[in-house]
C-alpha atoms as a PDB file:
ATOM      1  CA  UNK A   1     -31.687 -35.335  32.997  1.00  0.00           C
ATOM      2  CA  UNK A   2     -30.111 -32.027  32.991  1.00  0.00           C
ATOM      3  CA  UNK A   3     -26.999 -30.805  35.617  1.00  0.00           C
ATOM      4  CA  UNK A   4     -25.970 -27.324  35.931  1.00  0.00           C
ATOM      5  CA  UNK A   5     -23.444 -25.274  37.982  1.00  0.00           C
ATOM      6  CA  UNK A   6     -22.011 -21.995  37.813  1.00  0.00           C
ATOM      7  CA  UNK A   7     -18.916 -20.301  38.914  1.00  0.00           C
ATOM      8  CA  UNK A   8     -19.359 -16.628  39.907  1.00  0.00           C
ATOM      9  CA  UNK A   9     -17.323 -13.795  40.254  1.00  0.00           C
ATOM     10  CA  UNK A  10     -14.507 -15.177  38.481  1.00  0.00           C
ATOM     11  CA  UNK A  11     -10.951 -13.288  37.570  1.00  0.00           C
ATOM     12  CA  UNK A  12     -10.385 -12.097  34.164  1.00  0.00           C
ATOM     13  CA  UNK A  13     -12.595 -10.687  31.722  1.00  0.00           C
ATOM     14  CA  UNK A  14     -15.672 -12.225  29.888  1.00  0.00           C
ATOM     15  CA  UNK A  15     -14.635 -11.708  26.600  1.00  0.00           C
ATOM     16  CA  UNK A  16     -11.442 -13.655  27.257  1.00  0.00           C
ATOM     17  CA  UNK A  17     -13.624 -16.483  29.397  1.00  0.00           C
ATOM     18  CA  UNK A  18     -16.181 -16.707  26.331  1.00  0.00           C
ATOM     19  CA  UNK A  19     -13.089 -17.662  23.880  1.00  0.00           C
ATOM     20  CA  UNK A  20     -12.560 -20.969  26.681  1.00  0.00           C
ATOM     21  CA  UNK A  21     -16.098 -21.812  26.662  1.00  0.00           C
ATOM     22  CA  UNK A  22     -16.587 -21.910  22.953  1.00  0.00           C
ATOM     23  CA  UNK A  23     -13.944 -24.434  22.806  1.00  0.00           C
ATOM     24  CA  UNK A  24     -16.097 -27.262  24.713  1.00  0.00           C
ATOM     25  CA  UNK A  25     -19.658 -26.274  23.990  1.00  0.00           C
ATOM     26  CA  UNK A  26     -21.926 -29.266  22.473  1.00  0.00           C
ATOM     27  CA  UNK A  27     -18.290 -31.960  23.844  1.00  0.00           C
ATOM     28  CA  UNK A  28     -18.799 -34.901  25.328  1.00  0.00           C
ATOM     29  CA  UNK A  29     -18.038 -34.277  29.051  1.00  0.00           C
ATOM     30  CA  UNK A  30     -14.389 -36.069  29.207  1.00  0.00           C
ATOM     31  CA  UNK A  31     -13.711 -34.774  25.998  1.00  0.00           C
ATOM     32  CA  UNK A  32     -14.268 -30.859  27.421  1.00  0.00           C
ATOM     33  CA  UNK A  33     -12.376 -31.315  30.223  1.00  0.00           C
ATOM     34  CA  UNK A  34      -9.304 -32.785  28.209  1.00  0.00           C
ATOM     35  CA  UNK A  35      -9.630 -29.438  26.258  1.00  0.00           C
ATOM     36  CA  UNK A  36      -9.802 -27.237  29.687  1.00  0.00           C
ATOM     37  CA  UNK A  37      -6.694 -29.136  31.622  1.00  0.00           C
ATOM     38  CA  UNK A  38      -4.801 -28.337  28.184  1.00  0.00           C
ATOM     39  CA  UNK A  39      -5.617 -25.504  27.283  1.00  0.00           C
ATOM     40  CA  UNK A  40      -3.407 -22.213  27.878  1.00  0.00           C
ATOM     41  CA  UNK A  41      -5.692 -20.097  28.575  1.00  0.00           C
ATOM     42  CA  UNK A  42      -5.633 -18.855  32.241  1.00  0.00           C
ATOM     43  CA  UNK A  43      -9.892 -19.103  32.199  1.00  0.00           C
ATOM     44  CA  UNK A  44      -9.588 -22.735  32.024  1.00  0.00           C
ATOM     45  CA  UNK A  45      -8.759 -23.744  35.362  1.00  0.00           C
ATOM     46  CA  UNK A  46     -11.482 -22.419  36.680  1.00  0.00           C
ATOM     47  CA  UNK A  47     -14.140 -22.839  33.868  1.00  0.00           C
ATOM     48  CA  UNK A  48     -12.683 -26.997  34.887  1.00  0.00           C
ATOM     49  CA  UNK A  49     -13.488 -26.351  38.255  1.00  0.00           C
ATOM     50  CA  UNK A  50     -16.666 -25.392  37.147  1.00  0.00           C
ATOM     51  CA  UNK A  51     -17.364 -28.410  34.896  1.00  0.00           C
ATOM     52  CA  UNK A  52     -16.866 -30.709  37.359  1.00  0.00           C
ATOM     53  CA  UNK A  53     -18.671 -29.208  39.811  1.00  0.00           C
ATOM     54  CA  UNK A  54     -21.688 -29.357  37.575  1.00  0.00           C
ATOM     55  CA  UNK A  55     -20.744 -33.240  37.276  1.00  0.00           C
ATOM     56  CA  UNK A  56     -20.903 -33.830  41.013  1.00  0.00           C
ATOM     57  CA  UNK A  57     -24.122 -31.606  40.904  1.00  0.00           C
ATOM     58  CA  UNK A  58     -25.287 -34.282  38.075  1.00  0.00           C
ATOM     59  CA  UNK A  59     -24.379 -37.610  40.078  1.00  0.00           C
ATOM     60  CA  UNK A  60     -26.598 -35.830  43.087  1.00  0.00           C
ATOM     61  CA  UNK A  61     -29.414 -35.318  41.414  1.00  0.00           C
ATOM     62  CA  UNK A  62     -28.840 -39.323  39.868  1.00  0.00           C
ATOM     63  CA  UNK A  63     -28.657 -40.743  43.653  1.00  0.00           C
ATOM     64  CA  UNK A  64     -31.425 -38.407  44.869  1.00  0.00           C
ATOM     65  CA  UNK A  65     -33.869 -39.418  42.010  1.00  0.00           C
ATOM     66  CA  UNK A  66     -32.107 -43.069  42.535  1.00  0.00           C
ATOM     67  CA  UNK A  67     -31.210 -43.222  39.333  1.00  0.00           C
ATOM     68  CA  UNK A  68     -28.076 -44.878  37.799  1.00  0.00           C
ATOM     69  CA  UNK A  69     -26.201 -42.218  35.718  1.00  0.00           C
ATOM     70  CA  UNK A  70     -23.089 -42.233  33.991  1.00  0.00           C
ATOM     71  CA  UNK A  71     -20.841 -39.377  34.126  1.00  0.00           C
ATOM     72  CA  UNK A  72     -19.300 -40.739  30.670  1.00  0.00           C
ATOM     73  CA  UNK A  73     -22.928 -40.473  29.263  1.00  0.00           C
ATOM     74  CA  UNK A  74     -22.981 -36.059  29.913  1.00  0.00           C
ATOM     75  CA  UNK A  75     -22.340 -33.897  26.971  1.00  0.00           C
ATOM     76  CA  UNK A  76     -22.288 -30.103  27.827  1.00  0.00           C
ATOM     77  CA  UNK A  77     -25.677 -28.722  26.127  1.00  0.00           C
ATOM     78  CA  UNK A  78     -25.390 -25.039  27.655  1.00  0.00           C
ATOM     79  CA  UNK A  79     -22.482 -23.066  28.443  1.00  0.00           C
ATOM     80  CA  UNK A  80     -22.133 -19.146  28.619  1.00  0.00           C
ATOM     81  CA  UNK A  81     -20.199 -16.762  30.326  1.00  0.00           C
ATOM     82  CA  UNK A  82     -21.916 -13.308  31.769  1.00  0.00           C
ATOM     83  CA  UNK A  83     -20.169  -9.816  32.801  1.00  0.00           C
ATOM     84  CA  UNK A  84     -19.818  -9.628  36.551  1.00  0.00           C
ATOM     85  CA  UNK A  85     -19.219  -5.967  38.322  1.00  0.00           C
ATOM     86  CA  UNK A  86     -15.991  -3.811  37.268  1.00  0.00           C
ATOM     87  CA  UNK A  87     -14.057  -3.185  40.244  1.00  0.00           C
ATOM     88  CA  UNK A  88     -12.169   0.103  40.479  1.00  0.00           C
ATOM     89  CA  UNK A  89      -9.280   0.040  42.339  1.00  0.00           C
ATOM     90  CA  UNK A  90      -7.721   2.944  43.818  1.00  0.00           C
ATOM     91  CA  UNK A  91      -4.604   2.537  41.641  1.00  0.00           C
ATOM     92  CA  UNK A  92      -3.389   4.194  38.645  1.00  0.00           C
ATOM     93  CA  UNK A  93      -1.840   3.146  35.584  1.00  0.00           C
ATOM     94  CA  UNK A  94       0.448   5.952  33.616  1.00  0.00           C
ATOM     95  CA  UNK A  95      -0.750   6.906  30.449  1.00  0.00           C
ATOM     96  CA  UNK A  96       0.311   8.856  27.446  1.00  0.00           C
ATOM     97  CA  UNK A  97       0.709  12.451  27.078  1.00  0.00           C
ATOM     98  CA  UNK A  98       0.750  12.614  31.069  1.00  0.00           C
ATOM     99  CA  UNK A  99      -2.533  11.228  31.953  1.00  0.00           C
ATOM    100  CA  UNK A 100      -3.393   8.536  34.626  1.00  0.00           C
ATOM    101  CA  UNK A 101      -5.833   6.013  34.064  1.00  0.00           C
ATOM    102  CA  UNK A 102      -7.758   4.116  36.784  1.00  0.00           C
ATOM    103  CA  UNK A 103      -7.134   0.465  36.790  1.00  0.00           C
ATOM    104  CA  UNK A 104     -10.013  -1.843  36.523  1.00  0.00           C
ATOM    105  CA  UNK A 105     -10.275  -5.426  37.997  1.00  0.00           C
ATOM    106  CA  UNK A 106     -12.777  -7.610  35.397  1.00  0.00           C
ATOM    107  CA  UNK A 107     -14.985 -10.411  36.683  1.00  0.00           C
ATOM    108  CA  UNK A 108     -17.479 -12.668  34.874  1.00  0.00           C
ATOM    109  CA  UNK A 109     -19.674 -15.530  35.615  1.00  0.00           C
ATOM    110  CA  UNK A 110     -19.881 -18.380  34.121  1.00  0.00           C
ATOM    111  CA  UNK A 111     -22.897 -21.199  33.722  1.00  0.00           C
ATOM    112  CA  UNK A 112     -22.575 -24.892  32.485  1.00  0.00           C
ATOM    113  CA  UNK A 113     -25.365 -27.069  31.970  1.00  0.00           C
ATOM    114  CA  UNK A 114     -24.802 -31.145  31.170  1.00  0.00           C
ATOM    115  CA  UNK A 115     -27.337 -33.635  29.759  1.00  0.00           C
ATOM    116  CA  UNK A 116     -27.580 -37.201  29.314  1.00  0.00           C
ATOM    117  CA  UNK A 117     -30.105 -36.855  26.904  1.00  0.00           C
ATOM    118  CA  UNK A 118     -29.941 -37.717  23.292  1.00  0.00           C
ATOM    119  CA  UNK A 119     -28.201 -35.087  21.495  1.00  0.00           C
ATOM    120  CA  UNK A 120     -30.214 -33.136  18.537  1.00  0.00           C
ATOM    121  CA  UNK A 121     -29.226 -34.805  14.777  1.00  0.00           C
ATOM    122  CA  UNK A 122     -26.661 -32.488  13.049  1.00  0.00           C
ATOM    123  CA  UNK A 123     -26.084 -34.747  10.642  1.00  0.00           C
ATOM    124  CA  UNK A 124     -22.300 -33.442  10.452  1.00  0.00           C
ATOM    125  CA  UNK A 125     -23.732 -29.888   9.561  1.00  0.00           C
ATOM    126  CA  UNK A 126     -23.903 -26.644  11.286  1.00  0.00           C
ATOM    127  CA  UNK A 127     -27.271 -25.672  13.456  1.00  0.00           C
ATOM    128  CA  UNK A 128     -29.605 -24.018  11.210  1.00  0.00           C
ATOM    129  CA  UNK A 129     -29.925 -20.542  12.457  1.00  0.00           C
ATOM    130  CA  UNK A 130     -33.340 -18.987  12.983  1.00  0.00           C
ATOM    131  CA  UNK A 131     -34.542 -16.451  10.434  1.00  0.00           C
ATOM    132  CA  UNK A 132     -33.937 -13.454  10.783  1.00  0.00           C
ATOM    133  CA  UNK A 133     -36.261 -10.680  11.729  1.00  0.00           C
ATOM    134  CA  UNK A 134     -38.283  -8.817   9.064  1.00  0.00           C
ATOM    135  CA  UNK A 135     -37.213  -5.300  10.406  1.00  0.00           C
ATOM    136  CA  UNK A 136     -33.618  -6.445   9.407  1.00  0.00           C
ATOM    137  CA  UNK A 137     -34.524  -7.669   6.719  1.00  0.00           C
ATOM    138  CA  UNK A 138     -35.721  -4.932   5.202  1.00  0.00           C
ATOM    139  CA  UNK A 139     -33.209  -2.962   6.434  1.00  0.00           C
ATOM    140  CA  UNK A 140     -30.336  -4.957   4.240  1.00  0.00           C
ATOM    141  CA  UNK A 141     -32.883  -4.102   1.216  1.00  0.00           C
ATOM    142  CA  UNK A 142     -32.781   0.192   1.618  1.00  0.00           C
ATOM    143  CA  UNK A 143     -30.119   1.795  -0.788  1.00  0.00           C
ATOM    144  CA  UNK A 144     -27.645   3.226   1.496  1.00  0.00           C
ATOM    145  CA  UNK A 145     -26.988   7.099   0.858  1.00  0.00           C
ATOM    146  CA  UNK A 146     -24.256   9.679   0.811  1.00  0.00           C
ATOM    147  CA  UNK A 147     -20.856   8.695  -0.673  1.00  0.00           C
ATOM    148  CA  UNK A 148     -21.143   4.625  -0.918  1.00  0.00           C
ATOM    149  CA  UNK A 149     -24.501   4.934  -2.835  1.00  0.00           C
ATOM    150  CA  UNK A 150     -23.269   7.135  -5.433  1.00  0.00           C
ATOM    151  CA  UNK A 151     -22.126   5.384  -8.434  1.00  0.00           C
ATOM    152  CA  UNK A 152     -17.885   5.973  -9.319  1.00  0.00           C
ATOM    153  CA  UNK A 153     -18.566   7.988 -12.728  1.00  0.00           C
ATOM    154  CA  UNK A 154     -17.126   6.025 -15.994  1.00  0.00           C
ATOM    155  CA  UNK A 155     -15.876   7.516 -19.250  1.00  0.00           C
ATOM    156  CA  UNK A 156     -18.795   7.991 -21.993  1.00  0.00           C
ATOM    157  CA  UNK A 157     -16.260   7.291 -24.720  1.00  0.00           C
ATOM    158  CA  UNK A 158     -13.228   4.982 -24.613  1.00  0.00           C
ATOM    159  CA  UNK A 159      -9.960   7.013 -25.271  1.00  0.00           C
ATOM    160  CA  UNK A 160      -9.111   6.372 -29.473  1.00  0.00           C
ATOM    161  CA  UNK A 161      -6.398   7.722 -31.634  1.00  0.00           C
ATOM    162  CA  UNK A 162      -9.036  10.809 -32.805  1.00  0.00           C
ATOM    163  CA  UNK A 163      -9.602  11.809 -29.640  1.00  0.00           C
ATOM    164  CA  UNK A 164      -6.661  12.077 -28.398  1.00  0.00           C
ATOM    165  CA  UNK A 165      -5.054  13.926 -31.189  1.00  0.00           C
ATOM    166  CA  UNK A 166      -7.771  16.179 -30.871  1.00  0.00           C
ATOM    167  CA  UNK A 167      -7.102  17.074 -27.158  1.00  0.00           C
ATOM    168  CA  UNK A 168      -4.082  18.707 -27.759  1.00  0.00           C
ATOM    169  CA  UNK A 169      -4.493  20.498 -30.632  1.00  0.00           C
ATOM    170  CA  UNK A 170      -7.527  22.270 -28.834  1.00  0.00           C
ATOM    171  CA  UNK A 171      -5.238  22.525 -25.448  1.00  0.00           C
ATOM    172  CA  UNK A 172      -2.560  24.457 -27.372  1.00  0.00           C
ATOM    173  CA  UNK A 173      -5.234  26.751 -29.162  1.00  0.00           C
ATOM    174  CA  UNK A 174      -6.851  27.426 -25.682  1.00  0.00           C
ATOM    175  CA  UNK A 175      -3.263  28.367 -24.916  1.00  0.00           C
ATOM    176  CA  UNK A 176      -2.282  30.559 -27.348  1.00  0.00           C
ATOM    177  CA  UNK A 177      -6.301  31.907 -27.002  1.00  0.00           C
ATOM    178  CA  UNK A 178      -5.284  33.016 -23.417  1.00  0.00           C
ATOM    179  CA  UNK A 179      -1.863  34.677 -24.309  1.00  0.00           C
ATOM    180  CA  UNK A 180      -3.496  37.009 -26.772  1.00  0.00           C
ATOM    181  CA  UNK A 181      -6.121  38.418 -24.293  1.00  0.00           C
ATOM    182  CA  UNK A 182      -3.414  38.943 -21.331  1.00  0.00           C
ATOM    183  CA  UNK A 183      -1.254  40.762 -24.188  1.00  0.00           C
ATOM    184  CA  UNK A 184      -4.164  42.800 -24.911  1.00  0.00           C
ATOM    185  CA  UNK A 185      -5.485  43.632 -21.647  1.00  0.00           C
ATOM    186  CA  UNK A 186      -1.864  44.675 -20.369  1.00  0.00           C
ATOM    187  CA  UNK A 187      -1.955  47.400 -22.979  1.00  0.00           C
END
């Protein structure tokens, strides 16, 4: 038997509700909510709220099917949090270099579903994930181009005690080389 409830138009943004959520999806129900009352998060009072809403909503649909259920039987099988609407306000927040910036109120909704079925075998290992498309598969494979395809050139010949006594040698003649013809062309 599956339970859910959701909480909408919530305070705070969805990003910061999703880091709450994480926390208790795939818990056993009193488990999650020991996490939520304890948490410092300010999402967690009302992702609780939420939670045990969706355990009342589970003990109505028990006595309505008139079926026995145990609320220390639920595990939370689903829980995400959407992006609600992005209020403007009509205030404005200083910025630098003498701007103004609107201020925006965040809201998000979130969605818990509880089972009391048996939970999938994990065998103390992550989920498998699903494979991956072939499109990005193949696009992993393509040699990138520009700059970070390009190989970082290497020396042909490792530096030895000929070739670097020859380097100088042929430095100063170059030198001397290009003395001469500014001497000459001055004349």
């Amino acid at each position: 038997m599956e339970a859910t409830a959701s909480a909408k138009y919530l305070r705070g943004s969805a990003q910061k509700a999703r880091l709450v959520v994480d926390m208790i999806r795939g818990k056993d129900v009193n488990q999650a909510l020991a996490i939520l009352r304890f948490s410092k998060k300010r999402a967690a009072t009302s992702i609780e709220k939420c939670m045990r809403s969706a355990i009342a909503n589970a003990n109505e649909i028990a006595e309505k099917a008139n079926i026995s259920i145990d609320p220390d039987d639920l595990w939370v099988r689903t829980a995400f949090v959407d992006r609600g609407p992005t209020k403007n306000r009509r205030r404005v927040r200083p910025a630098p270099q003498g701007r103004a910036y609107r201020e925006q109120r965040h809201f998000c909704h979130v969605t818990i579903s509880l089972s009391n079925d048996e939970r999938p075998a994990t065998n103390g290992k992550q989920p498998e994930v699903e494979a991956k498309p072939a499109k990005l598969e193949a696009s992993k494979r393509r040699k990138r181009g520009g700059a970070a395809a390009a190989p970082r050139a290497k020396r042909a010949t490792p530096k030895t005690e000929e070739t670097a006594a020859e380097k100088p040698a042929a430095k100063k003649a170059s030198k001397k080389k290009a003395k001469t013809e500014e001497a000459t062309s001055e004349e």
